[in-house]
N, C-alpha and C. Protein backbone atom coordinates (compact mmCIF):
# COMPACT_ATOMS: atom_id res chain seq x y z
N UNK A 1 67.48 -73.63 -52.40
CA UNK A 1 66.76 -73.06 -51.25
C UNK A 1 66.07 -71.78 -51.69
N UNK A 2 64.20 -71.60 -51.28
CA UNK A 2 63.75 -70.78 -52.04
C UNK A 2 64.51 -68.97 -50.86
N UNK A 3 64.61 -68.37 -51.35
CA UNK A 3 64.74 -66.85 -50.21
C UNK A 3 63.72 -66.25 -50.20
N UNK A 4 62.21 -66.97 -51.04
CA UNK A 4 60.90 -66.24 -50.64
C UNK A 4 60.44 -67.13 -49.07
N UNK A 5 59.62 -65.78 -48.65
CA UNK A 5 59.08 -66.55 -46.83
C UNK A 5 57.84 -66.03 -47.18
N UNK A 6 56.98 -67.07 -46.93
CA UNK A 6 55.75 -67.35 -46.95
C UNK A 6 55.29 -66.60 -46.05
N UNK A 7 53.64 -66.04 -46.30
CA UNK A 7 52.99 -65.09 -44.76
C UNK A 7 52.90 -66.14 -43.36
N UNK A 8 53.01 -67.26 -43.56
CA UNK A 8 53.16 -67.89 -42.59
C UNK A 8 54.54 -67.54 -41.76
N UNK A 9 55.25 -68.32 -42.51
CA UNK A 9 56.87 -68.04 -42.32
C UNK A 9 56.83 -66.58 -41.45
N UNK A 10 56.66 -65.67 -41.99
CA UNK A 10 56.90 -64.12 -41.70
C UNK A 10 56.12 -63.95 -40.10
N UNK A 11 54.42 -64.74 -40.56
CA UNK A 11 54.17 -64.48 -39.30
C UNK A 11 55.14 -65.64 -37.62
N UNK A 12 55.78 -66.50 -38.20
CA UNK A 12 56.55 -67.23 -37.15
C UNK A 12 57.05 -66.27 -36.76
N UNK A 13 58.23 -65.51 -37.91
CA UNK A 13 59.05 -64.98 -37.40
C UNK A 13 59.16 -63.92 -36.66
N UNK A 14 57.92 -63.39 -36.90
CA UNK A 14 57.45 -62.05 -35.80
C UNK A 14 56.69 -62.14 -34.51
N UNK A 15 56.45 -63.51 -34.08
CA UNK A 15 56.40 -64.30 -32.65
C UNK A 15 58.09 -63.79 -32.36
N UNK A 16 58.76 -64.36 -33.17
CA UNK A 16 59.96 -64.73 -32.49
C UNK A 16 60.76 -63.07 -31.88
N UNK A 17 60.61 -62.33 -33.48
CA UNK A 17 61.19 -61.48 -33.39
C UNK A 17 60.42 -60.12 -31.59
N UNK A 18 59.27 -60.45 -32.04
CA UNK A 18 58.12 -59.76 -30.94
C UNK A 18 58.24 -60.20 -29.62
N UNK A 19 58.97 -61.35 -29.46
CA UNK A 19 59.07 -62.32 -27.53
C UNK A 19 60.88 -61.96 -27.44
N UNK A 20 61.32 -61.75 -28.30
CA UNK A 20 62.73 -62.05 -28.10
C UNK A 20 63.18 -62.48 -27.02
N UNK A 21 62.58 -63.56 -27.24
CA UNK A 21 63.00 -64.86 -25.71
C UNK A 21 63.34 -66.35 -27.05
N UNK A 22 63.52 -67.26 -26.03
CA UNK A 22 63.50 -68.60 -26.69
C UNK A 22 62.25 -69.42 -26.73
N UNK A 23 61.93 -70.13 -27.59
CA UNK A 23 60.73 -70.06 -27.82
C UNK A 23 61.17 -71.83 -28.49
N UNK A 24 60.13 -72.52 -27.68
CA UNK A 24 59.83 -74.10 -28.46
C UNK A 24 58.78 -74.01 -29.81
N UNK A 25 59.06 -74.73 -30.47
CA UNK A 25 58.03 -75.02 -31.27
C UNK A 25 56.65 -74.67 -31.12
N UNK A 26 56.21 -75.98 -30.31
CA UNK A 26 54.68 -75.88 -29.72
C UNK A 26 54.07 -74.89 -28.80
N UNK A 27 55.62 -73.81 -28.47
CA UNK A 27 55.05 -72.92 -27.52
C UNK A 27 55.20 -71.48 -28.77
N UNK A 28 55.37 -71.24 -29.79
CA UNK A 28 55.26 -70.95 -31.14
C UNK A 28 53.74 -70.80 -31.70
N UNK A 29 53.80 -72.22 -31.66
CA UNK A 29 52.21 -73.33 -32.12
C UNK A 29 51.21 -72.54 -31.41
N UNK A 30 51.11 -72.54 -29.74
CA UNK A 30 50.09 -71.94 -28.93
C UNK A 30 50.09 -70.40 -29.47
N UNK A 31 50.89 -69.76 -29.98
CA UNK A 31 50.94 -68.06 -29.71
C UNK A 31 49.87 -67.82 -30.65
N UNK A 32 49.85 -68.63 -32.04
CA UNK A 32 49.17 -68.78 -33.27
C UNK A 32 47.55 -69.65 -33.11
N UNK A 33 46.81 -68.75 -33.98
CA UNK A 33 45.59 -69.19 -34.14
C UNK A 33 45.40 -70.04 -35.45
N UNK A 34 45.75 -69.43 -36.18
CA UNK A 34 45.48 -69.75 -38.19
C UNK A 34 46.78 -71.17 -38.24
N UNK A 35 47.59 -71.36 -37.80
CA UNK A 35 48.92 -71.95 -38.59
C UNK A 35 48.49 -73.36 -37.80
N UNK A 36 48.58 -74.28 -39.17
CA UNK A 36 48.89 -75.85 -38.37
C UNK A 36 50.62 -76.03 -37.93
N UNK A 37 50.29 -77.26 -37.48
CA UNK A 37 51.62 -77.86 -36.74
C UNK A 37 52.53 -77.82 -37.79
N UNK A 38 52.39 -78.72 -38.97
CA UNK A 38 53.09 -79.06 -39.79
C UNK A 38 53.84 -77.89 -40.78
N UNK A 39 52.95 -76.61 -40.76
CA UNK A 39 53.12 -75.64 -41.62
C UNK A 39 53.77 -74.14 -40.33
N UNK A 40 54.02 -74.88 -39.10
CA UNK A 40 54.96 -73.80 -38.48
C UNK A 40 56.50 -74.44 -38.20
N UNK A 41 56.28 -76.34 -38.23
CA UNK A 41 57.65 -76.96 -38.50
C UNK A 41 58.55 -76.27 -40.11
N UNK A 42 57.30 -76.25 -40.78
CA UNK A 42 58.35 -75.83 -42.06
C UNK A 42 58.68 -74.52 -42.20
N UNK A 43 57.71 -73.57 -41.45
CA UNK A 43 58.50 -72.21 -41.47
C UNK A 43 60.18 -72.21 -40.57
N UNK A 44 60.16 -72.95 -39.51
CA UNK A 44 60.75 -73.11 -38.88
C UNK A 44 61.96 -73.30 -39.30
N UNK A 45 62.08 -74.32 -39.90
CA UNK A 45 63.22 -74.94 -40.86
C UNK A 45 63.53 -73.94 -41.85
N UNK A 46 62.32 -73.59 -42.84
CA UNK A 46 63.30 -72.25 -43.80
C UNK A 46 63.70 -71.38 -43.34
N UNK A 47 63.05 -70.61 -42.23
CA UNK A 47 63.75 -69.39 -41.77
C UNK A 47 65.39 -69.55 -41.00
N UNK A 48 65.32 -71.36 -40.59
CA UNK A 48 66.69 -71.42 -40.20
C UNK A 48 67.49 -71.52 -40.85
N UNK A 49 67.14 -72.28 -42.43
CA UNK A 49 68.07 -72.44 -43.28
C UNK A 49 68.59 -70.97 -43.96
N UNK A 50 67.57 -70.14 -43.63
CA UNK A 50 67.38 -68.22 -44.05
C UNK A 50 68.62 -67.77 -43.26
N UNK A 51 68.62 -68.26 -41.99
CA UNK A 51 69.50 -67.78 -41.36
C UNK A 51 68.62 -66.24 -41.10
N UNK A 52 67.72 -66.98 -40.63
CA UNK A 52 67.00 -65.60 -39.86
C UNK A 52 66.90 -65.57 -38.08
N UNK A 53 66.87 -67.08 -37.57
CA UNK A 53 66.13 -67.62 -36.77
C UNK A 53 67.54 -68.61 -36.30
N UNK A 54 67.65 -69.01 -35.27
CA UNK A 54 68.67 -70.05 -34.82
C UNK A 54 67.76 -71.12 -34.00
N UNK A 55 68.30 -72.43 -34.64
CA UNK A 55 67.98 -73.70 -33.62
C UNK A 55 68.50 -73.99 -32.77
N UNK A 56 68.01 -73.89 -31.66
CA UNK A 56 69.48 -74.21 -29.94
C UNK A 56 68.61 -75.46 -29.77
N UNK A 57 69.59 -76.45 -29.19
CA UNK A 57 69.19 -77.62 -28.53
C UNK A 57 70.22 -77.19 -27.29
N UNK A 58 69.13 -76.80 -26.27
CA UNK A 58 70.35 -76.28 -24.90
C UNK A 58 68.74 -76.41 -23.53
N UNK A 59 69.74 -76.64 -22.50
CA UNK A 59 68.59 -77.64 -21.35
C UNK A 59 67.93 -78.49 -21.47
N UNK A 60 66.97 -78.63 -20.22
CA UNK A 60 66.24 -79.58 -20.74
C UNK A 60 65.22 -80.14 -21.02
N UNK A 61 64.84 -78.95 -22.07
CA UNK A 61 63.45 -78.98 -22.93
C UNK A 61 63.63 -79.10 -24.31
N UNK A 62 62.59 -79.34 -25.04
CA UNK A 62 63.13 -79.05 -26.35
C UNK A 62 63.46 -78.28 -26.95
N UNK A 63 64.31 -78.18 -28.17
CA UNK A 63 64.72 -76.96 -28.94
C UNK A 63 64.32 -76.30 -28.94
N UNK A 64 64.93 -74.97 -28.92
CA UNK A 64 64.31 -73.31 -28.81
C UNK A 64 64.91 -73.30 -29.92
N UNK A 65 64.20 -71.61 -30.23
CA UNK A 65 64.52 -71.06 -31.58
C UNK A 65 64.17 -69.48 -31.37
N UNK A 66 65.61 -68.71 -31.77
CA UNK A 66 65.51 -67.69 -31.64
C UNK A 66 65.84 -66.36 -32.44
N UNK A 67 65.04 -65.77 -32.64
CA UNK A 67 65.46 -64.55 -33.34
C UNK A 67 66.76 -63.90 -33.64
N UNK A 68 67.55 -63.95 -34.71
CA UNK A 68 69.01 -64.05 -34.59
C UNK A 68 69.43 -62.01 -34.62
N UNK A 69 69.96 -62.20 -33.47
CA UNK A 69 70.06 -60.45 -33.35
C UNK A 69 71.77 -60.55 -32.72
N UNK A 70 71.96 -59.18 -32.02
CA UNK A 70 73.12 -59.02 -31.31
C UNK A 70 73.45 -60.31 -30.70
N UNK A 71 75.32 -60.00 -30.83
CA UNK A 71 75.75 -61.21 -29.68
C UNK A 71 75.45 -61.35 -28.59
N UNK A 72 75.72 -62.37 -28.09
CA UNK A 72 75.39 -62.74 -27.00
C UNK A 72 75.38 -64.20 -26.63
N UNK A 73 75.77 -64.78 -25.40
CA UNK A 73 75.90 -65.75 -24.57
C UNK A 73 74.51 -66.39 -24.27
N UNK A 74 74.61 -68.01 -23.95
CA UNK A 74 73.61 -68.43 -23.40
C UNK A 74 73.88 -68.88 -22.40
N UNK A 75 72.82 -68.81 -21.36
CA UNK A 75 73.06 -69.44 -19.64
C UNK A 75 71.93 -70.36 -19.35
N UNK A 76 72.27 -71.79 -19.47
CA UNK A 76 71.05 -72.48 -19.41
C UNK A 76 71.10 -72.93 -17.46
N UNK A 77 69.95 -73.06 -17.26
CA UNK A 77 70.26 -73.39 -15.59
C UNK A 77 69.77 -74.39 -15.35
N UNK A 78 70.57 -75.49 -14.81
CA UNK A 78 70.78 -77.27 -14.57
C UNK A 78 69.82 -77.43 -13.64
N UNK A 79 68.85 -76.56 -13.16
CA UNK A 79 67.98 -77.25 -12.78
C UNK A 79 66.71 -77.29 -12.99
N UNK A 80 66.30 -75.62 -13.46
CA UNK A 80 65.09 -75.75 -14.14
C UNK A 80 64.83 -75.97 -15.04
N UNK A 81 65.97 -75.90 -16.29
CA UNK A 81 66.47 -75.79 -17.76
C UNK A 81 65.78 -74.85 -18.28
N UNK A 82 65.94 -73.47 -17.89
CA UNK A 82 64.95 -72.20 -18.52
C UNK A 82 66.55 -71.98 -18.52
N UNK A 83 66.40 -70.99 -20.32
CA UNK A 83 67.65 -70.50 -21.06
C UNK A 83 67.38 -68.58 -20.92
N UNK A 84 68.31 -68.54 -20.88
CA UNK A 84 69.00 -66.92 -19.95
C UNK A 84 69.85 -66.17 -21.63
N UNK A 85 69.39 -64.92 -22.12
CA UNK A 85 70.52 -64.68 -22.72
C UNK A 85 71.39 -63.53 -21.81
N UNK A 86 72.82 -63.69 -21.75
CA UNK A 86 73.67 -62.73 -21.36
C UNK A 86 74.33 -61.96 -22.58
N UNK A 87 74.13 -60.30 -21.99
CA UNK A 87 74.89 -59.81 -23.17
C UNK A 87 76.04 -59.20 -23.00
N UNK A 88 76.78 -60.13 -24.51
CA UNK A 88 78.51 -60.08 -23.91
C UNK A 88 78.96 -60.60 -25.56
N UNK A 89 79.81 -59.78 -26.16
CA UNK A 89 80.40 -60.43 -27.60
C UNK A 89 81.49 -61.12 -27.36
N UNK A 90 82.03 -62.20 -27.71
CA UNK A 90 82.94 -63.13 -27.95
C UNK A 90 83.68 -63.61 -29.45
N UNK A 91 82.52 -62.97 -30.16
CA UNK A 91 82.91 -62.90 -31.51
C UNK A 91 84.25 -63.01 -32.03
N UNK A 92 85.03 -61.95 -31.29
CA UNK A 92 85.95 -61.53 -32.01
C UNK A 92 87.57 -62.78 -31.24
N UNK A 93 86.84 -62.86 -29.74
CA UNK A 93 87.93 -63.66 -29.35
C UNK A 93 87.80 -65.37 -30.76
N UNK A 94 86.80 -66.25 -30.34
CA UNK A 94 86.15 -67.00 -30.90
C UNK A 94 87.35 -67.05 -32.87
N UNK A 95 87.16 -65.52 -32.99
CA UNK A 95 87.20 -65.67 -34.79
C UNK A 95 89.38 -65.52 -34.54
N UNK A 96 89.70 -64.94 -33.93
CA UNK A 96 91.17 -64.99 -33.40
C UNK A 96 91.64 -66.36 -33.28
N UNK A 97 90.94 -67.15 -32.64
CA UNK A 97 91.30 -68.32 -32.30
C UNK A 97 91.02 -69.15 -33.35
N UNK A 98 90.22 -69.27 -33.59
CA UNK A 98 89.89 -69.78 -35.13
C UNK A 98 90.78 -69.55 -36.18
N UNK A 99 91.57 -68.59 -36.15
CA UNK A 99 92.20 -67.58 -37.27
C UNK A 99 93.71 -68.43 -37.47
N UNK A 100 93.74 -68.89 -36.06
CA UNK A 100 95.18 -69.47 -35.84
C UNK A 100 94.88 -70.88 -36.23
N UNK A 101 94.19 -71.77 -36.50
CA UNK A 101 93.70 -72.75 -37.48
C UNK A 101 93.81 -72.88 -38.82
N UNK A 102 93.44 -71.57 -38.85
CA UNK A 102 92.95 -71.99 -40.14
C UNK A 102 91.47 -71.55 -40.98
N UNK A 103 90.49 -71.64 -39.90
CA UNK A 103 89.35 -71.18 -40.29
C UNK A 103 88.78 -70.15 -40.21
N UNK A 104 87.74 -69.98 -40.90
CA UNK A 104 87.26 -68.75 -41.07
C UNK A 104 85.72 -68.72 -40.16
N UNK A 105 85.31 -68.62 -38.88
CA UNK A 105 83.93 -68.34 -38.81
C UNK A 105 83.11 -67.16 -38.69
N UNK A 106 81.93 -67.78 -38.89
CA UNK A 106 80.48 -66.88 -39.19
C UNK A 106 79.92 -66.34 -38.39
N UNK A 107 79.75 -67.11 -37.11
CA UNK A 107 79.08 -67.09 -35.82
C UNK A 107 79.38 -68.03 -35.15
N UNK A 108 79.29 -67.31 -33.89
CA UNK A 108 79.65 -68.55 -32.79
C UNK A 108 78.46 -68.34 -31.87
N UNK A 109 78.58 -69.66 -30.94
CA UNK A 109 77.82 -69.96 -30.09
C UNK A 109 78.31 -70.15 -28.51
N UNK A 110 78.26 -69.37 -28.11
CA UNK A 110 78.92 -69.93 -26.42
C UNK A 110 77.78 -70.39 -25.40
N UNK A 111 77.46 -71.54 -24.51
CA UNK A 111 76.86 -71.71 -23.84
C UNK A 111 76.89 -71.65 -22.35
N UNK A 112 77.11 -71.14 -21.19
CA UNK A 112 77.35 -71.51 -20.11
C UNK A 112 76.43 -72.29 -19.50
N UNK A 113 76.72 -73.19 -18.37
CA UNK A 113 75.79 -73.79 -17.79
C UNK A 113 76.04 -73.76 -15.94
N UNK A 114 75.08 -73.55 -15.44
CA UNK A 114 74.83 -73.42 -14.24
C UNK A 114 73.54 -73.11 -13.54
N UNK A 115 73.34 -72.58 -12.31
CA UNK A 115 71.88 -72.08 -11.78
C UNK A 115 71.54 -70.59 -11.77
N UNK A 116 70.44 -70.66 -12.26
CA UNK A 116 69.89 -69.61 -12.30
C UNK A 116 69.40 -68.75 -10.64
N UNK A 117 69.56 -67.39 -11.06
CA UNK A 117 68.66 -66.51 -9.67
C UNK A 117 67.73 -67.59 -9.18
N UNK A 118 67.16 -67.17 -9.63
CA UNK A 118 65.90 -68.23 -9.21
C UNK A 118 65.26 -69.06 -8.32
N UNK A 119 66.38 -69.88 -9.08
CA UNK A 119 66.49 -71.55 -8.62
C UNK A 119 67.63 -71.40 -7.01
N UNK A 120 68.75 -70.53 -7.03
CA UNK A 120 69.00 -70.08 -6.29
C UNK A 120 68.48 -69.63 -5.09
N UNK A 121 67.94 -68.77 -5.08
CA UNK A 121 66.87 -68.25 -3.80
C UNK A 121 66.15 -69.22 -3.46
N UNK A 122 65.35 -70.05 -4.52
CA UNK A 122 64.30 -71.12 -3.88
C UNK A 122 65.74 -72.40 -2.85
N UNK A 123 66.24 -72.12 -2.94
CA UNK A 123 67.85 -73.66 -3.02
C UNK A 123 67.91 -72.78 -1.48
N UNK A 124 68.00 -71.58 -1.27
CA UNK A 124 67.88 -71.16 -0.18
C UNK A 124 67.33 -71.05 0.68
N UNK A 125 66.17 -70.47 0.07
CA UNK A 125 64.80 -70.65 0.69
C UNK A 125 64.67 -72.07 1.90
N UNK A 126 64.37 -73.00 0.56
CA UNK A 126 64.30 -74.43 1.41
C UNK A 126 65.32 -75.11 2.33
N UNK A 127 66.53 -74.54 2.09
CA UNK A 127 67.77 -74.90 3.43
C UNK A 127 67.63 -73.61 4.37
N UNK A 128 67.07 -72.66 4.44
CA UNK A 128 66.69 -71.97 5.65
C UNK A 128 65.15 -72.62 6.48
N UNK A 129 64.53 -72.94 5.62
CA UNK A 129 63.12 -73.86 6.17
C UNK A 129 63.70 -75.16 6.48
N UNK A 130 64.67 -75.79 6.27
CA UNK A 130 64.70 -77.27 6.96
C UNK A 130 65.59 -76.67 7.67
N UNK A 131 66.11 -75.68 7.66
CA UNK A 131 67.56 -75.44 9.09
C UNK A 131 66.54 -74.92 10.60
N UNK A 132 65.43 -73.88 10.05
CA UNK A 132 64.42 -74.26 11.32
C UNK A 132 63.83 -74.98 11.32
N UNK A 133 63.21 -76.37 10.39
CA UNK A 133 62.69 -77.61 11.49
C UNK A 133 63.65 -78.37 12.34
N UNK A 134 64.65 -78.62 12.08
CA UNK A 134 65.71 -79.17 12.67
C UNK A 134 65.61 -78.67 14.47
């Protein structure tokens, strides 16, 4: 595996690092003028194999990919599938528990799943509007 990153590569990663949100591929693809498809899939892939960048397959869109920084939780919401980070370390519970195994980990991943604000208020919204047509 090469540890050189291409100006391509570099420029992915400073979408990523610059939105610090989750970010699809093709919504990557749009931010960029110069980069084809094929040549932001492969930045994609080295910088993950770099372990710069993380691949989430979480809701229900396609894979995000995100700038790998502080811990933190993910909150995907079951109905819009827009991904939430919460900040909260688990690290250390996660590597305890692990410890009593046997293993040793690197990073963990915690996901929660439920509804978002959001989606919430609108969930309200519309059962206060059908409670006055009724």
């Amino acid at each position: 595996m090469s540890t050189r990153i291409s100006a391509q590569a570099k420029t992915v990663l400073n979408v990523l690092a610059e939105r610090r949100c989750h970010l699809t591929a093709e919504e990557i693809l749009a931010s960029l003028d110069s980069i084809g498809t094929a040549t932001v899939y492969r930045a994609l892939d080295h910088l993950t194999e770099l372990g710069l960048i993380r691949r989430l397959s979480l809701g229900k869109k396609s894979a995000v990919y995100e700038y790998v920084r502080d811990s933190h939780v993910h909150f995907v919401c079951n109905r819009c599938g827009q991904v939430y980070d919460i900040q909260a370390d688990f690290s250390g519970m996660v590597k305890e528990a692990a410890k009593v195994c046997g293993h040793h980990v690197n990073w963990a991943e915690i996901t929660a799943h439920g509804m978002c604000s959001a989606c919430v208020d609108q969930l309200d919204d519309e059962d206060a509007a059908s409670a006055s047509n009724e």
